[in-house]
PDB file of N, CA and C in Angstrom:
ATOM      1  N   UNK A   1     110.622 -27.318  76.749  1.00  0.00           N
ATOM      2  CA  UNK A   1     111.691 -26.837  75.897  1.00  0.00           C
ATOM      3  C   UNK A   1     111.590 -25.314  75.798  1.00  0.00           C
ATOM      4  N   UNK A   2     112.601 -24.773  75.346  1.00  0.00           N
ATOM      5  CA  UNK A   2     113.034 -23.177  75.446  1.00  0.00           C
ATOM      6  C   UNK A   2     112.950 -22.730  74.479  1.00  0.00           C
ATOM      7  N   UNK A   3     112.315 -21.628  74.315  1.00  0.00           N
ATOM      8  CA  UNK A   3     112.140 -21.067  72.809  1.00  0.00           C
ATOM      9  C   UNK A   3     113.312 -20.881  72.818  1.00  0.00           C
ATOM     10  N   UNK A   4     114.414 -19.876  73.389  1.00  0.00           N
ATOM     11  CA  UNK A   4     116.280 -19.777  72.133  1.00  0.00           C
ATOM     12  C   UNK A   4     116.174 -21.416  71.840  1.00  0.00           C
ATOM     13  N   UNK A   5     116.183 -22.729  72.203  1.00  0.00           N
ATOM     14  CA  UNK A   5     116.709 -23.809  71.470  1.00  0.00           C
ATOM     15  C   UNK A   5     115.762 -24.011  70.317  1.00  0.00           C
ATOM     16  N   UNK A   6     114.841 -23.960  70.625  1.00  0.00           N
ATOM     17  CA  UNK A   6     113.618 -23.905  69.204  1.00  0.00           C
ATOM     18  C   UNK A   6     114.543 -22.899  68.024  1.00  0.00           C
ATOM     19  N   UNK A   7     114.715 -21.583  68.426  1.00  0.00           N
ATOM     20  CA  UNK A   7     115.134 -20.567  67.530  1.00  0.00           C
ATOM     21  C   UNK A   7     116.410 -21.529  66.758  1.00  0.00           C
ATOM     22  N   UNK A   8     117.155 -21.983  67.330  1.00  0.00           N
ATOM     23  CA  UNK A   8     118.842 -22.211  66.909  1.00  0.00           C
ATOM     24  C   UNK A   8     118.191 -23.875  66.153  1.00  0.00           C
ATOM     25  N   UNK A   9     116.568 -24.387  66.122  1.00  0.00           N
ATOM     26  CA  UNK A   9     116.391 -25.607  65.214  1.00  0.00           C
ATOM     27  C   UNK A   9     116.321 -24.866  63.706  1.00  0.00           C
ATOM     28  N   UNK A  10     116.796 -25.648  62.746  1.00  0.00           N
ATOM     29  CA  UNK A  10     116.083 -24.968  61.686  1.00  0.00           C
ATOM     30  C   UNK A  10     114.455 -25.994  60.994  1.00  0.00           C
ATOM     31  N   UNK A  11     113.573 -25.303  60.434  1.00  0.00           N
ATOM     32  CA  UNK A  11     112.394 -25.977  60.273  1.00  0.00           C
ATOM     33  C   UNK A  11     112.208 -27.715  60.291  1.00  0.00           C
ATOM     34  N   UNK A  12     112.757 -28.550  58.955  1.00  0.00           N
ATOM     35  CA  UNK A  12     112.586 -29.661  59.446  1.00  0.00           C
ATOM     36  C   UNK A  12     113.333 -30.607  60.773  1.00  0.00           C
ATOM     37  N   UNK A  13     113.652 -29.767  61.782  1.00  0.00           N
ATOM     38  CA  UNK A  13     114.134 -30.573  62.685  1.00  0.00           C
ATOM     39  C   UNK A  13     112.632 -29.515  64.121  1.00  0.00           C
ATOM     40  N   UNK A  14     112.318 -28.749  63.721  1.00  0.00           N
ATOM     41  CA  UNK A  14     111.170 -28.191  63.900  1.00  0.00           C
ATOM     42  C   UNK A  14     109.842 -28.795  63.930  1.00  0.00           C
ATOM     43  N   UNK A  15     109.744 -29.513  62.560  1.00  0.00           N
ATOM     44  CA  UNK A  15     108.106 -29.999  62.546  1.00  0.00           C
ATOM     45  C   UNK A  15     108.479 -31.804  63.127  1.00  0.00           C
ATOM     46  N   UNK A  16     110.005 -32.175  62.663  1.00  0.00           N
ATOM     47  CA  UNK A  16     109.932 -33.700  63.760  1.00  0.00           C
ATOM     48  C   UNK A  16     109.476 -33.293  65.125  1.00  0.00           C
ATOM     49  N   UNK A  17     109.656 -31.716  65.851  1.00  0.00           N
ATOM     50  CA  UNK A  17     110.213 -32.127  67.155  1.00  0.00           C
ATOM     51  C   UNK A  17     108.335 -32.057  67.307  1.00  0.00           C
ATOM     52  N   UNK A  18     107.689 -31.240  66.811  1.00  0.00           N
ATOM     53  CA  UNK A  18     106.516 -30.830  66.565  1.00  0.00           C
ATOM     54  C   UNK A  18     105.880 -32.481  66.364  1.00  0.00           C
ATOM     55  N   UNK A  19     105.945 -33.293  65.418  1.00  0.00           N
ATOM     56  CA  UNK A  19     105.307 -34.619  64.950  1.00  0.00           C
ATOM     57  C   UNK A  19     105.588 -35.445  66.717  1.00  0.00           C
ATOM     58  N   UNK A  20     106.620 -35.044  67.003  1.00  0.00           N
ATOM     59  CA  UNK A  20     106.725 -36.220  68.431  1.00  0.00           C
ATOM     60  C   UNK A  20     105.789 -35.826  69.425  1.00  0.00           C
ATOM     61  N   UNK A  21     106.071 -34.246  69.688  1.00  0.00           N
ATOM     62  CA  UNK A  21     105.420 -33.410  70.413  1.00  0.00           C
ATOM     63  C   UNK A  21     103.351 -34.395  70.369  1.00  0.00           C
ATOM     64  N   UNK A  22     102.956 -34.246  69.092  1.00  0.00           N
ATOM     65  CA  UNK A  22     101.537 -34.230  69.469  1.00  0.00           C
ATOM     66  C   UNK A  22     101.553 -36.062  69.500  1.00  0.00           C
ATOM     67  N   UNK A  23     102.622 -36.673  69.104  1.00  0.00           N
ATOM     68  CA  UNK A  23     102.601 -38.109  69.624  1.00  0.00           C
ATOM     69  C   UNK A  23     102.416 -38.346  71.176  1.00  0.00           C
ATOM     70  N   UNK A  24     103.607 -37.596  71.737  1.00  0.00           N
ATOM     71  CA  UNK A  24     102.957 -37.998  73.308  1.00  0.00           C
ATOM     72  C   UNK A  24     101.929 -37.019  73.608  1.00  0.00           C
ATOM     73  N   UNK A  25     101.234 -36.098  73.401  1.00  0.00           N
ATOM     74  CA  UNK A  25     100.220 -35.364  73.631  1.00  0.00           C
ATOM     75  C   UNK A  25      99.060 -36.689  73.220  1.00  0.00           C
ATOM     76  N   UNK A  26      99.035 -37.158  72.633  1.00  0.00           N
ATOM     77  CA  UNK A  26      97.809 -38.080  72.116  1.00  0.00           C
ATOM     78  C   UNK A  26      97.715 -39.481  73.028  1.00  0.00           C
ATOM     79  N   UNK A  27      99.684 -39.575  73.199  1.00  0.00           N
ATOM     80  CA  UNK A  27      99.387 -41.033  74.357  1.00  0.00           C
ATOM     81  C   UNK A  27      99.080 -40.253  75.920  1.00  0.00           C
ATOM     82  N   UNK A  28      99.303 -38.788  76.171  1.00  0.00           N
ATOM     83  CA  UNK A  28      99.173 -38.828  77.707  1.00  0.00           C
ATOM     84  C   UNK A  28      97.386 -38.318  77.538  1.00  0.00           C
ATOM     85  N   UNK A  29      97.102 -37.762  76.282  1.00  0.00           N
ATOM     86  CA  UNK A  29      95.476 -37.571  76.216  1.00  0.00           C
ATOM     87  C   UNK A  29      94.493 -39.251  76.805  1.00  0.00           C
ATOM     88  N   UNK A  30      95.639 -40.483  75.920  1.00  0.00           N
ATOM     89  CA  UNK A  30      94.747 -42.222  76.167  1.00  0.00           C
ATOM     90  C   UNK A  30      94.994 -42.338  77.262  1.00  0.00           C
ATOM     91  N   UNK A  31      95.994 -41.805  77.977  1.00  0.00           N
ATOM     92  CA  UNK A  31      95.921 -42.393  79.912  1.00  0.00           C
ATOM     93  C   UNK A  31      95.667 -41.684  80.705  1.00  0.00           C
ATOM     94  N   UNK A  32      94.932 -40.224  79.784  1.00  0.00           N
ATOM     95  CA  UNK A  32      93.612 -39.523  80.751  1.00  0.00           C
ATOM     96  C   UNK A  32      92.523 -40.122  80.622  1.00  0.00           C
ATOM     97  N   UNK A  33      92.404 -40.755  79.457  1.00  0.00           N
ATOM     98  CA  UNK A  33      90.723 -41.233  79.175  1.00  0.00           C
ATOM     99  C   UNK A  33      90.540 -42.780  80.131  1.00  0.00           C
ATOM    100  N   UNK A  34      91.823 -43.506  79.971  1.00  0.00           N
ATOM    101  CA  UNK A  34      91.745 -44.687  80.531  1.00  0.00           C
ATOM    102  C   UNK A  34      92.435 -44.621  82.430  1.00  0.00           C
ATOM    103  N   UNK A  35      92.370 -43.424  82.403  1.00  0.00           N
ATOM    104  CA  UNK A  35      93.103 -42.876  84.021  1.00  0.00           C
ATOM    105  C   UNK A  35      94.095 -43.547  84.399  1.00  0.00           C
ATOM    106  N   UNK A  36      95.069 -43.824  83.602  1.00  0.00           N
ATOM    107  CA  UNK A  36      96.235 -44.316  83.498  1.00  0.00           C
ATOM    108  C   UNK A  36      97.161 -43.222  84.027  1.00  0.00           C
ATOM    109  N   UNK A  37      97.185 -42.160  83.769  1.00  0.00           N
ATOM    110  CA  UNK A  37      97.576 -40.857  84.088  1.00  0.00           C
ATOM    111  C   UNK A  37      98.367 -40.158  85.002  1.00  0.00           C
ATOM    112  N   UNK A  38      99.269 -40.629  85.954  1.00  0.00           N
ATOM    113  CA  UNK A  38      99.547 -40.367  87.416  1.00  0.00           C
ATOM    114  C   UNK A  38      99.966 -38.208  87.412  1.00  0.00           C
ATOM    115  N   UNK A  39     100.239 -37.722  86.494  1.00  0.00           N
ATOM    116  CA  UNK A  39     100.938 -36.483  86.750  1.00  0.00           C
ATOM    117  C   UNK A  39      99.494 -35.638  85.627  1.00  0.00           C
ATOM    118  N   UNK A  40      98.846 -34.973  85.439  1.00  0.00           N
ATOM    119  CA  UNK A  40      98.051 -34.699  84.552  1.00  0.00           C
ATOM    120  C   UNK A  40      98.817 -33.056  83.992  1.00  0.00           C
ATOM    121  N   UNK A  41      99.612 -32.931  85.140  1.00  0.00           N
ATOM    122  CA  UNK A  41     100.123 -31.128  84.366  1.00  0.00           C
ATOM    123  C   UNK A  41     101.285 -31.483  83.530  1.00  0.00           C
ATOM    124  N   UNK A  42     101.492 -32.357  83.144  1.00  0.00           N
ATOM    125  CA  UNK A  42     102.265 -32.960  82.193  1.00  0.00           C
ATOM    126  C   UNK A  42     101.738 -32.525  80.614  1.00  0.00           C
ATOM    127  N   UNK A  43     100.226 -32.972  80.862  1.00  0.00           N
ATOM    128  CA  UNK A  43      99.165 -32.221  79.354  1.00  0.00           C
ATOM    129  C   UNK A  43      99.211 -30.856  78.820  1.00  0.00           C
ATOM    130  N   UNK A  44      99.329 -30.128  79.931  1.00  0.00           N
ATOM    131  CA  UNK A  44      99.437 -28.615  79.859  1.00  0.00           C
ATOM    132  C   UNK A  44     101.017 -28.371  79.723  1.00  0.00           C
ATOM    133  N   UNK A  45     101.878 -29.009  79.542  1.00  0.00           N
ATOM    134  CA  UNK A  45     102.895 -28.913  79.496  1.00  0.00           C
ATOM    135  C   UNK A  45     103.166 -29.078  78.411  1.00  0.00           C
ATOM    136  N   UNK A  46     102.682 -30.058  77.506  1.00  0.00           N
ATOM    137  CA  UNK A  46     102.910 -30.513  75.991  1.00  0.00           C
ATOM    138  C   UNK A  46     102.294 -29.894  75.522  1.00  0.00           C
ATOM    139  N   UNK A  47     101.169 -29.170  75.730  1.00  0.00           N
ATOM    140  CA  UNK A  47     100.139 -28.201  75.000  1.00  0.00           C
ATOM    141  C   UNK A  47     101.252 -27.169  74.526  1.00  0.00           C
ATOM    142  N   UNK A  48     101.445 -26.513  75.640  1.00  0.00           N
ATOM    143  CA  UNK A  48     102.084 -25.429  76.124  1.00  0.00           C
ATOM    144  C   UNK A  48     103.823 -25.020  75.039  1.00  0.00           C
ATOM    145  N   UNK A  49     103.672 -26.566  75.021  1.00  0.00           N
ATOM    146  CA  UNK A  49     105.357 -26.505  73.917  1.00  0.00           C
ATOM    147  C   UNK A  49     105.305 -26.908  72.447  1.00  0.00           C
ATOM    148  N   UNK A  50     103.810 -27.404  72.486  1.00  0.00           N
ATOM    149  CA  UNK A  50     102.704 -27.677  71.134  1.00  0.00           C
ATOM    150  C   UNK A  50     103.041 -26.024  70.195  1.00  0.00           C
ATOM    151  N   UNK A  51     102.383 -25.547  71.261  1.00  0.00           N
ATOM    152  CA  UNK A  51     102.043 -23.916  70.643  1.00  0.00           C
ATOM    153  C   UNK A  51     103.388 -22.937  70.668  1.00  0.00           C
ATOM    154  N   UNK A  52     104.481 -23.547  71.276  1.00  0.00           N
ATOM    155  CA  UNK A  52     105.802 -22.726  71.285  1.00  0.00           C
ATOM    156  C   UNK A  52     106.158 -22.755  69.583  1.00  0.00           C
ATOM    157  N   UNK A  53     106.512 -24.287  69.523  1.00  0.00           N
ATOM    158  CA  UNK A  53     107.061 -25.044  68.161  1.00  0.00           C
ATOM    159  C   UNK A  53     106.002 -24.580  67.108  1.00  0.00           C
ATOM    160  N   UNK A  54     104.987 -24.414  67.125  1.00  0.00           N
ATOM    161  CA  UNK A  54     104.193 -23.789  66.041  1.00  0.00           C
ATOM    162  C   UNK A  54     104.445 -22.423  65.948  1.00  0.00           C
ATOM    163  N   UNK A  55     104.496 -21.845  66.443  1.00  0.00           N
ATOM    164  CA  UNK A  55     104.799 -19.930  67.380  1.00  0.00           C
ATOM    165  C   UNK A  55     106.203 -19.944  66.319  1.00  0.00           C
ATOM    166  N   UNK A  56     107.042 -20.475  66.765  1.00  0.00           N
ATOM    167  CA  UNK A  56     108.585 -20.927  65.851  1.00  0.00           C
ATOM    168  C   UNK A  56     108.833 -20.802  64.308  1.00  0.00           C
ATOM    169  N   UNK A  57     107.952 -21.963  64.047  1.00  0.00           N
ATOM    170  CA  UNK A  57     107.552 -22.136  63.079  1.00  0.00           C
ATOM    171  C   UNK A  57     106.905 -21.421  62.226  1.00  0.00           C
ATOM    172  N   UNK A  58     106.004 -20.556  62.669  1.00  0.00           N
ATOM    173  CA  UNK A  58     105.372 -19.415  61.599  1.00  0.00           C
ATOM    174  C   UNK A  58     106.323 -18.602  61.491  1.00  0.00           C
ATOM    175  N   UNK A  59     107.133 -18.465  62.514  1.00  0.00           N
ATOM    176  CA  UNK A  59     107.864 -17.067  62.748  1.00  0.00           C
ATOM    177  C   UNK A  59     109.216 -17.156  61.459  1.00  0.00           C
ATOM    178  N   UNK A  60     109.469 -18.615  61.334  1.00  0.00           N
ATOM    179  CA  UNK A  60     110.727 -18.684  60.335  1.00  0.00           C
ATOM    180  C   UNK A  60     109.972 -19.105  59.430  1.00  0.00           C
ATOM    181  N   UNK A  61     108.696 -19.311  59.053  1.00  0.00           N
ATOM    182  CA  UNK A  61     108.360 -19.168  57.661  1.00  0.00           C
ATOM    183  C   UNK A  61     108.157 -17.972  57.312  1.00  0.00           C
ATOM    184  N   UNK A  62     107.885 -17.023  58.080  1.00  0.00           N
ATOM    185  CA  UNK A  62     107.635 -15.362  57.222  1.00  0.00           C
ATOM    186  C   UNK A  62     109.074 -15.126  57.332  1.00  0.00           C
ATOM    187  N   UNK A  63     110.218 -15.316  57.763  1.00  0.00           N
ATOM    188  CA  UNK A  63     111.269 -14.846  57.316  1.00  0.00           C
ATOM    189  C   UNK A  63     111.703 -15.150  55.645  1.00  0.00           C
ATOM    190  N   UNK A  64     111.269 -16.014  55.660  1.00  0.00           N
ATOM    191  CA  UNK A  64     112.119 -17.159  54.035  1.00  0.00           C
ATOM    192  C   UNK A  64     111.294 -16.319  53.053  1.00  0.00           C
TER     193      UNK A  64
END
């Protein structure tokens, strides 16, 4: 996902996208452990949009 579409969320549609976000981060973390896994840069990918949506998120709480 793109930070401008992050920008144009406002917060609670922010921390859902954030709550789903570390949901599949946690199921593609169980089908690394159980090597279920077929694509693994998929992890670094959810990381990667983990830390966007938080990045977001601080940024429109020091505005308010």
């Amino acid at each position: 996902m793109k930070a401008d579409e992050l920008r144009k969320m406002n917060l609670i549609e922010l921390n859902t996208e954030l709550r789903s976000l570390l949901r599949a981060q946690f199921g593609l973390r169980m089908q690394l452990a159980t090597q279920q896994i077929s694509n693994t840069n998929q992890l670094k990918i959810v990381k990667r949009d983990i830390a966007r949506v938080k990045t977001i998120i601080t940024q429109k709480s020091n505005e308010i």
